[in-house]
Protein backbone atom coordinates (compact mmCIF):
# COMPACT_ATOMS: atom_id res chain seq x y z
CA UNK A 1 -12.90 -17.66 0.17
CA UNK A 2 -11.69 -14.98 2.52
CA UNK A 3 -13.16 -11.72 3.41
CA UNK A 4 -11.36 -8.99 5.06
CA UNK A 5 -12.53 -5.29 6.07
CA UNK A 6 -10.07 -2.42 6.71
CA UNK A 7 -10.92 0.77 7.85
CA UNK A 8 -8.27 3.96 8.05
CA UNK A 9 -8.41 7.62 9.18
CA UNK A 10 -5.61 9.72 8.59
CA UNK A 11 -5.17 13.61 9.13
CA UNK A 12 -3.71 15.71 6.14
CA UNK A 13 -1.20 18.85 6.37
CA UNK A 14 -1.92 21.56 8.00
CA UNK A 15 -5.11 23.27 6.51
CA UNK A 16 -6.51 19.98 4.56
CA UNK A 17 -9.60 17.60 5.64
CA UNK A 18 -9.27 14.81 7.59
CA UNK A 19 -9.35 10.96 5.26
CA UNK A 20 -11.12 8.12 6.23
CA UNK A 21 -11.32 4.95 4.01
CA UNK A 22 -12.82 1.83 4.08
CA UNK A 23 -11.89 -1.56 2.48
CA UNK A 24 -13.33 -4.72 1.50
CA UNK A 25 -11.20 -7.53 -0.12
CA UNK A 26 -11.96 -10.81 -1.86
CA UNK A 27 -8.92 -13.78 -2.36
CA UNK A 28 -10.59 -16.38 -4.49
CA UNK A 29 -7.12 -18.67 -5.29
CA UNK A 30 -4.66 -16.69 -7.22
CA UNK A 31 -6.83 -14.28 -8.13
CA UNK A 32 -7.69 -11.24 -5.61
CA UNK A 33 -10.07 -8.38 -5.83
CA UNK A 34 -10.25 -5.22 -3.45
CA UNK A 35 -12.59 -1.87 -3.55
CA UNK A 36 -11.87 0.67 -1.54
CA UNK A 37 -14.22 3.86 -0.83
CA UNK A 38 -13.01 6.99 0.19
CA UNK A 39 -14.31 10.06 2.33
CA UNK A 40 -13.83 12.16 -0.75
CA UNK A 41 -16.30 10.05 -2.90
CA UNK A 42 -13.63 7.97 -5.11
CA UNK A 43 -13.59 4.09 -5.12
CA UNK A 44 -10.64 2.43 -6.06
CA UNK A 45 -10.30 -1.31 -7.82
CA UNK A 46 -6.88 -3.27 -7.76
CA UNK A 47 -6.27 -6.87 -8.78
CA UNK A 48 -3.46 -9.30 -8.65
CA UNK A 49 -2.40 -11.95 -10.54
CA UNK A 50 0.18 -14.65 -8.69
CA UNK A 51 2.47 -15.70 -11.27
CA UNK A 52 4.30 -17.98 -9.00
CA UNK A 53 5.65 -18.17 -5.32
CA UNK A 54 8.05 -15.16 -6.25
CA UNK A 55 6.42 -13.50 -8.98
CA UNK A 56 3.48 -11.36 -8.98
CA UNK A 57 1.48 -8.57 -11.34
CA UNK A 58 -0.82 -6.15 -9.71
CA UNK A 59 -3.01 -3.13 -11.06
CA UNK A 60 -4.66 -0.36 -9.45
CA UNK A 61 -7.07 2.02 -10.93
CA UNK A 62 -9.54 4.77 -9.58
CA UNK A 63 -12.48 4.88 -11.17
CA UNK A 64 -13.85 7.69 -13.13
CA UNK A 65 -9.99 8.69 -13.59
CA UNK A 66 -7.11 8.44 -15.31
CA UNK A 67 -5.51 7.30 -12.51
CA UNK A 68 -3.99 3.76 -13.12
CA UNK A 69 -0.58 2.11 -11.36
CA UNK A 70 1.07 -1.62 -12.80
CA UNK A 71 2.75 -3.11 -10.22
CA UNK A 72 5.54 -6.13 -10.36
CA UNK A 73 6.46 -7.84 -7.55
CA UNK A 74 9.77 -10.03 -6.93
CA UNK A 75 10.36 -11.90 -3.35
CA UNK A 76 13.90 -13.22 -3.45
CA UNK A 77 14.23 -16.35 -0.55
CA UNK A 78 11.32 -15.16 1.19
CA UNK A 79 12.49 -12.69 3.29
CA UNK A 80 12.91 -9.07 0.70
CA UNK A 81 10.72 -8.11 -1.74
CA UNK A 82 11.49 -6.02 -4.48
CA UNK A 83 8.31 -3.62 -6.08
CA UNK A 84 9.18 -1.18 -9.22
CA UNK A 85 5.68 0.58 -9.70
CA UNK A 86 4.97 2.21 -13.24
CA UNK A 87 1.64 5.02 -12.67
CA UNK A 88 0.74 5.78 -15.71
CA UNK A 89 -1.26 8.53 -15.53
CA UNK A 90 1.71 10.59 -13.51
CA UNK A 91 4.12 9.15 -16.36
CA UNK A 92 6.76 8.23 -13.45
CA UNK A 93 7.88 5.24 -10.92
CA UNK A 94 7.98 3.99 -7.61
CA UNK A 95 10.78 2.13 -6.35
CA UNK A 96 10.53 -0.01 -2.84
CA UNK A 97 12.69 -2.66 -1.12
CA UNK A 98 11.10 -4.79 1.94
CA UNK A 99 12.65 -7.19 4.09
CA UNK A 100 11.65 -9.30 6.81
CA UNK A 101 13.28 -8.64 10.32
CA UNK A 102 11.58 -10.25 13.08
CA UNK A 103 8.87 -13.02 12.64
CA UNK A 104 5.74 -11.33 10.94
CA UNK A 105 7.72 -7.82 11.34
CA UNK A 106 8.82 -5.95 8.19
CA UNK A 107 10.49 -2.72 7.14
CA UNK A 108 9.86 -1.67 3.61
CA UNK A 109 11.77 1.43 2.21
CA UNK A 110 10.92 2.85 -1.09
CA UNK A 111 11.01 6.42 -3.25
CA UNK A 112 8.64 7.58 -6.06
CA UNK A 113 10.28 9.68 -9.02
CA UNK A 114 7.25 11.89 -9.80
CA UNK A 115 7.54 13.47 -6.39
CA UNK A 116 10.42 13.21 -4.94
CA UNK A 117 8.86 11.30 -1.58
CA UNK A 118 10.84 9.06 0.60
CA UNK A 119 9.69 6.82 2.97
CA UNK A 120 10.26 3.84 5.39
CA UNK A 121 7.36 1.97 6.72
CA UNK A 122 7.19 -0.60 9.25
CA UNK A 123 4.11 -2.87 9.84
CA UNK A 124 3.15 -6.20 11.69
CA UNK A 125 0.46 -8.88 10.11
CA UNK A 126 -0.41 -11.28 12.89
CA UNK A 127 -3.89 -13.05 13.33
CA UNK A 128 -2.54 -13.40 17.28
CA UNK A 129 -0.86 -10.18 17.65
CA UNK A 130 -2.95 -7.95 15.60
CA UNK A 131 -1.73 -5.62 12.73
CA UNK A 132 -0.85 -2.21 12.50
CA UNK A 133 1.56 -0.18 9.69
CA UNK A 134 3.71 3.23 11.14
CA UNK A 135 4.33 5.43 8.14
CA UNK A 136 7.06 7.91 7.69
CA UNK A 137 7.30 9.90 4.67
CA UNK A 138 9.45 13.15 3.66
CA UNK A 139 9.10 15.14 1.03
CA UNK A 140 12.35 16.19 -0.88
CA UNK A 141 11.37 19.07 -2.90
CA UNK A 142 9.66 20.45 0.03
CA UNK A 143 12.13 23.68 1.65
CA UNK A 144 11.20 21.89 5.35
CA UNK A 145 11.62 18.57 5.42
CA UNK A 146 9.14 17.39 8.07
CA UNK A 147 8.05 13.79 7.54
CA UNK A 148 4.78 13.05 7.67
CA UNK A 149 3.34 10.34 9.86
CA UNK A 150 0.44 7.96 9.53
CA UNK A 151 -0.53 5.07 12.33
CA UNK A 152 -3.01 2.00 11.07
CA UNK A 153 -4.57 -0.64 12.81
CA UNK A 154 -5.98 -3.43 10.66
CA UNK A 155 -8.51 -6.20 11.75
CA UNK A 156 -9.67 -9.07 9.12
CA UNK A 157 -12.41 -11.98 9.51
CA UNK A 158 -12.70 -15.18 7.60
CA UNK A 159 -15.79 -16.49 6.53
């Protein structure tokens, strides 16, 4: 069994609160279970299901909402991943494309309908190296399009 713990902090736009989050995970097989608890008193469940070595169905929801995402997730040769992302509460989709580019380095691009938000992520996942994600996300309905930015560092420990 592995156990991992996450922790995040993020500041919102101008005038909101800061976020911090916290996150404990669970892979038992094929099977994994997260919860995550938020600053703003929500927790979150998500599980996965591994189909196969390509194929893979995921759900998300928040509890006490109506707040639920379906996720399906094809990786073609190893190297890109392709994620269409139904949320059902929001009635709309998320689209995303990922591709390895350098050893445990990947860029992952993706949009989301209900929005519109684009965004291009890239992150690291290295037990040597250490991980960390670098966010950038724009707004397209927005009159100014100034991205927004978000910087995580991840650390995990096996038991």
């Amino acid at each position: 069994m592995k156990v991992s713990m996450k922790g995040r902090y993020e500041t919102n736009k101008s005038n909101g609160p800061a976020v911090a989050l916290a996150t404990l995970g669970f892979n038992a097989g094929d099977v994994k279970l997260r919860a995550c608890f938020h600053s703003y008193k929500r927790t979150a469940l998500d599980g996965t299901l591994v189909l196969d070595s390509a194929n893979k169905v995921s759900a998300n929801h928040a509890l006490g909402s109506r707040n639920c995402k379906l996720k399906y997730t094809y990786v073609h040769e190893g190297v890109t991943t392709f994620e269409p992302c139904y949320d059902l509460e929001k009635n709309s989709w998320e689209f995303a494309v990922a591709r390895k580019v350098y050893g445990d380095h990947v860029l992952r691009g993706w949009y989301q309908t209900s929005s519109p938000v684009l965004g291009l992520e890239w992150s690291r996942n290295s037990k040597q190296n250490g991980s960390f994600k670098i966010l950038a996300s724009v707004d397209l309905a927005e009159e100014k399009k100034v991205p927004k930015l978000i910087v995580e560092s991840t650390w995990s420990l096996e038991i």
